[in-house]
Protein backbone atom coordinates (compact mmCIF):
# COMPACT_ATOMS: atom_id res chain seq x y z
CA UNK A 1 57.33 135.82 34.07
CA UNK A 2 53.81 134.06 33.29
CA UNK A 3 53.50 131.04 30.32
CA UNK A 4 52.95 133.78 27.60
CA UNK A 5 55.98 135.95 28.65
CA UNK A 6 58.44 132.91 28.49
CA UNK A 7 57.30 131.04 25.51
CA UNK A 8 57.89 135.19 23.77
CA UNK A 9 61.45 135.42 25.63
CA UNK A 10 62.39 131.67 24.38
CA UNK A 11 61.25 132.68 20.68
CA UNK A 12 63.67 135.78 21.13
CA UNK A 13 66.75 134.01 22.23
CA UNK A 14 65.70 131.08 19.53
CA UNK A 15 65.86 133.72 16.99
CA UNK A 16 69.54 134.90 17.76
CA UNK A 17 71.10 131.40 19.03
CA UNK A 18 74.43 130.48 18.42
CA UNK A 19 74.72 127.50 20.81
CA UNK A 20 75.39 124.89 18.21
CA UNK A 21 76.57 124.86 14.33
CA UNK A 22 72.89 124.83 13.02
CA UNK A 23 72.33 128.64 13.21
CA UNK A 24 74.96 128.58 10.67
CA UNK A 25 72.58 127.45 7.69
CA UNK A 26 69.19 128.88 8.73
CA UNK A 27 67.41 131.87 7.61
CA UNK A 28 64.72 131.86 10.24
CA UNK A 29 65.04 130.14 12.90
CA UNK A 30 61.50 128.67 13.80
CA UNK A 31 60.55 128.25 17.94
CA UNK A 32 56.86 127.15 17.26
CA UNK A 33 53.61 128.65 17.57
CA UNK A 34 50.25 127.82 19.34
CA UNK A 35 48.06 129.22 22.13
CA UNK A 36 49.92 129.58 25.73
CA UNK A 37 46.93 127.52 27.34
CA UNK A 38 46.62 124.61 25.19
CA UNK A 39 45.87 120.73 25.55
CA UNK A 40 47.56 119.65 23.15
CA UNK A 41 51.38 119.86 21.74
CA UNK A 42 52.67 118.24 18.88
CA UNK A 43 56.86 117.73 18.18
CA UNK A 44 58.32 117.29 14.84
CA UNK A 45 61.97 116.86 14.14
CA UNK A 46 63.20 120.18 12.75
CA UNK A 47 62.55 122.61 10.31
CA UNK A 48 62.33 121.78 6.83
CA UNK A 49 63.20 124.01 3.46
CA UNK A 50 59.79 126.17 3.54
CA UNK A 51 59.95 126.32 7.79
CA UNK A 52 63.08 128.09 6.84
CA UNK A 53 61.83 130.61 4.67
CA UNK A 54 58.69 131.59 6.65
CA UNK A 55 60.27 130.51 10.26
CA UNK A 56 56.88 129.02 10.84
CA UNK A 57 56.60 125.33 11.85
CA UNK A 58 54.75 122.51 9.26
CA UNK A 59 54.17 124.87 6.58
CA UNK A 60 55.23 122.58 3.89
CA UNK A 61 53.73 119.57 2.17
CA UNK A 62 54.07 117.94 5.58
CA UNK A 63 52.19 120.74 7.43
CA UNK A 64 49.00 120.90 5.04
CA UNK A 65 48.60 117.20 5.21
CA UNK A 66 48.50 117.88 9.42
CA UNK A 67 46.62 120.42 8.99
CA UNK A 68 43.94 117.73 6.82
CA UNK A 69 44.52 114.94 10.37
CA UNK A 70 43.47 118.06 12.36
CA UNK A 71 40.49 119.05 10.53
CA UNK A 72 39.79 115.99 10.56
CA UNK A 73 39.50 115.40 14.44
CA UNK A 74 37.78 118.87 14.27
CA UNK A 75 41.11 120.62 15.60
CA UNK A 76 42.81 123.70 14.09
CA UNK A 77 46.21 124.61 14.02
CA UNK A 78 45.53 127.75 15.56
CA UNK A 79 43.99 125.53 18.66
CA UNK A 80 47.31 123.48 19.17
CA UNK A 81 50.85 124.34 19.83
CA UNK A 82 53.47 123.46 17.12
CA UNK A 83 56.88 122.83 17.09
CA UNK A 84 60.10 121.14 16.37
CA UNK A 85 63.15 119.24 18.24
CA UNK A 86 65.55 121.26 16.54
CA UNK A 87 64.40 125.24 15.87
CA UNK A 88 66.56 125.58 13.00
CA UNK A 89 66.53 123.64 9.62
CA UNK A 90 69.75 121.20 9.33
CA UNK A 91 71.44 121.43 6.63
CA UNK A 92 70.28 119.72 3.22
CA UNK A 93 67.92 118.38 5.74
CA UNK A 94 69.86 116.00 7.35
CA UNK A 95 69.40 114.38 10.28
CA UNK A 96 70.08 116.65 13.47
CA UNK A 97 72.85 115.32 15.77
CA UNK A 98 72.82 114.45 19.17
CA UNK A 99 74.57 117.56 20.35
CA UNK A 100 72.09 119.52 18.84
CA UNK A 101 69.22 117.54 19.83
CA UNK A 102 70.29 117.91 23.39
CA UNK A 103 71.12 121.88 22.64
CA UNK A 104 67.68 122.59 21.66
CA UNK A 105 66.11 120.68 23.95
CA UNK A 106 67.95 121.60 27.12
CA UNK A 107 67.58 125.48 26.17
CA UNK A 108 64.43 125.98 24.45
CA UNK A 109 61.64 122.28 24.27
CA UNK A 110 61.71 121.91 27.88
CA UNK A 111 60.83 125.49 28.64
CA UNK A 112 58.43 125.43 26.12
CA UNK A 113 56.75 122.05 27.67
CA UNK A 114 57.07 123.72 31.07
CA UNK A 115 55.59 126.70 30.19
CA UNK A 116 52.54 125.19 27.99
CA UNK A 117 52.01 122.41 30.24
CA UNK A 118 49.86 120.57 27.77
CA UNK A 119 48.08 117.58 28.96
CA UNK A 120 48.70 115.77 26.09
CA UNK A 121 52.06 115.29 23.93
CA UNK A 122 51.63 114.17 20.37
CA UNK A 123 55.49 113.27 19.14
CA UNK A 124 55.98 113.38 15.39
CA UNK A 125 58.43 111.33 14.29
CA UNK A 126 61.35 109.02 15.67
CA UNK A 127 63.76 112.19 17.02
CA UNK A 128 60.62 113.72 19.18
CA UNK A 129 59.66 110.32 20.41
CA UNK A 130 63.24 109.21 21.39
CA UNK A 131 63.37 111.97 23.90
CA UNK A 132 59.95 110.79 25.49
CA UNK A 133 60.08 107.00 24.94
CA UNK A 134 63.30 106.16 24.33
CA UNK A 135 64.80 102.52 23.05
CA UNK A 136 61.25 102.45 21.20
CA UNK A 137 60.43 101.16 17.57
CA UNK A 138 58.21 104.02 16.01
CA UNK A 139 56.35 100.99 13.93
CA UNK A 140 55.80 99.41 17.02
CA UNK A 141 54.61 102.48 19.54
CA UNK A 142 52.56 104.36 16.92
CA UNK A 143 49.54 105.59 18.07
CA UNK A 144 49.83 103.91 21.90
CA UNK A 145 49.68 106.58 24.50
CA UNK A 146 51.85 106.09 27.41
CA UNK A 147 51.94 108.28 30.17
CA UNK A 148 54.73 110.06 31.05
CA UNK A 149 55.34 112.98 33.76
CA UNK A 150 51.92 113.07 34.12
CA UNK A 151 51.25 113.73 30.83
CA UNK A 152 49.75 111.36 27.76
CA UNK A 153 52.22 110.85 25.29
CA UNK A 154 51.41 109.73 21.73
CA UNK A 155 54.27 108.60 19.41
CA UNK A 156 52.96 109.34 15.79
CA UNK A 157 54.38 108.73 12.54
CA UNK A 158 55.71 111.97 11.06
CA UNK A 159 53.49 113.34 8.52
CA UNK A 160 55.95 113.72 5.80
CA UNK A 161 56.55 109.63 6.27
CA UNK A 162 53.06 109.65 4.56
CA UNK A 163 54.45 111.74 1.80
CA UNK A 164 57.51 109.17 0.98
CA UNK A 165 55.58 105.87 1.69
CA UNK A 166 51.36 106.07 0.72
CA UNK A 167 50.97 103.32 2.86
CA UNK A 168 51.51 105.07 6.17
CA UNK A 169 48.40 107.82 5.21
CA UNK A 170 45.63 105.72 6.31
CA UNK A 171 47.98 104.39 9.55
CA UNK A 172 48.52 107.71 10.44
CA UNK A 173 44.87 109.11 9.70
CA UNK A 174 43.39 105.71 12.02
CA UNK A 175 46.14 107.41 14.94
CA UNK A 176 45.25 110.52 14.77
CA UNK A 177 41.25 109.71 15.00
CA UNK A 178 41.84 108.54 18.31
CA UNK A 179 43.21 112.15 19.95
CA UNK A 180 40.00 113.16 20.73
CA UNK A 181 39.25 110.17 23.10
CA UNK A 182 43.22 110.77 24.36
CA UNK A 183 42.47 114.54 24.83
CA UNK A 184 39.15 113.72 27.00
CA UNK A 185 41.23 111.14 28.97
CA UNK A 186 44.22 113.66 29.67
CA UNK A 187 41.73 116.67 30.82
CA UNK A 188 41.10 113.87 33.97
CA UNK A 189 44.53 113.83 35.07
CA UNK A 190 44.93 115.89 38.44
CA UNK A 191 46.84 118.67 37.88
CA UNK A 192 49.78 118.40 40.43
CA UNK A 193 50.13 115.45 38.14
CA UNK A 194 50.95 117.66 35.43
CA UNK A 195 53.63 119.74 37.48
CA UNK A 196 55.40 116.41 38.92
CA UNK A 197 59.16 116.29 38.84
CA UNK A 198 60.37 114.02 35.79
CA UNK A 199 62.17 112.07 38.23
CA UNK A 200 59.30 110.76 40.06
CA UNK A 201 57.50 108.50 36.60
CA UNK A 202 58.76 105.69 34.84
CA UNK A 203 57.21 105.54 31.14
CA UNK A 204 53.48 103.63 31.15
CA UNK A 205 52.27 102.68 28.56
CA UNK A 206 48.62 102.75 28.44
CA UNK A 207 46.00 100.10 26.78
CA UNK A 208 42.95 102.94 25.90
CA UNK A 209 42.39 100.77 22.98
């Protein structure tokens, strides 16, 4: 199967999983969406009361105020992939747990990451960033790229943080100004760096500015 193929036979088997107890309390599940062939992919935590309902990801309070960071770094949603740790909304949004997180992850993220092969990784969030930069302090990391597998990871704060605690808006809006000199950066990693084996690359962090 090519990149397009998968990522449409992982939202399939996303849509009918019963691998762990969250299916039990969604009404969509919710695998992501972006184009096949993009740069960029960005990883929330899981889906949220109105990801539910539409089985879209960041379509909530949270997702316009993305959408505002992208427009903002003249990006569009429709230009980036999108998607969560978790594909289906925990529930009365609690936290997910670690079975889950590894569930999700093992069956459907990976794929997805394989399959997109996006030069950069923009992690929303502490859950998305544990995975990639584990044992890490989200208010310390924010906004440092590291580079991981190849690839330039960028912990971010998740947007809905910005919607609890005003403070963060401007943090977050000063990190996300910076993915555009990230994204030109990434494009100059070789390629078979890209495809190397997660074995072979320690976490690095990177001092771009």
């Amino acid at each position: 199967m090519n990149s397009e193929e998968i990522l449409i036979a992982i939202s399939r088997e996303v849509s009918t999983c019963t691998k762990c107890e969250l299916y039990h309390s969604r009404k969509n599940a919710v695998p992501g969406e972006g184009p096949v062939n993009s740069d960029i992919m960005f990883i929330g935590e899981g889906p949220g009361f109105h990801e539910n309902q539409q089985g879209r990801p960041f379509v909530g309070a949270a997702g316009k105020f993305l959408e505002e960071l992208l427009a903002d770094i003249g990006l569009s949603r429709e230009e980036v992939f999108i998607t969560n740790v978790v594909k289906c909304r925990p529930p009365e949004n609690r936290d997910p747990l670690p079975e889950e997180v590894g569930t999700c992850t093992s069956n459907y993220l990976n794929r997805q990451i394989d399959a997109i092969n996006p030069k950069v990784i923009v992690t929303l969030g502490r859950f998305s960033m544990n995975l990639l930069i584990p044992n890490s302090k989200i208010s310390q990391v924010h906004g440092k790229p590291s580079k991981i597998h190849g690839r330039l990871v960028v912990p971010m704060y998740h947007p809905a943080a910005a919607l609890h605690q005003g403070s963060l808006r401007p943090v977050i809006k000063e990190d996300f100004s910076h993915l555009p000199e990230m994204i030109a950066s990434a494009k100059e990693i070789p390629e078979n760096d890209l495809n190397r084996s997660q074995e072979e690359d320690e976490p690095k962090q990177l001092s771009l500015f």
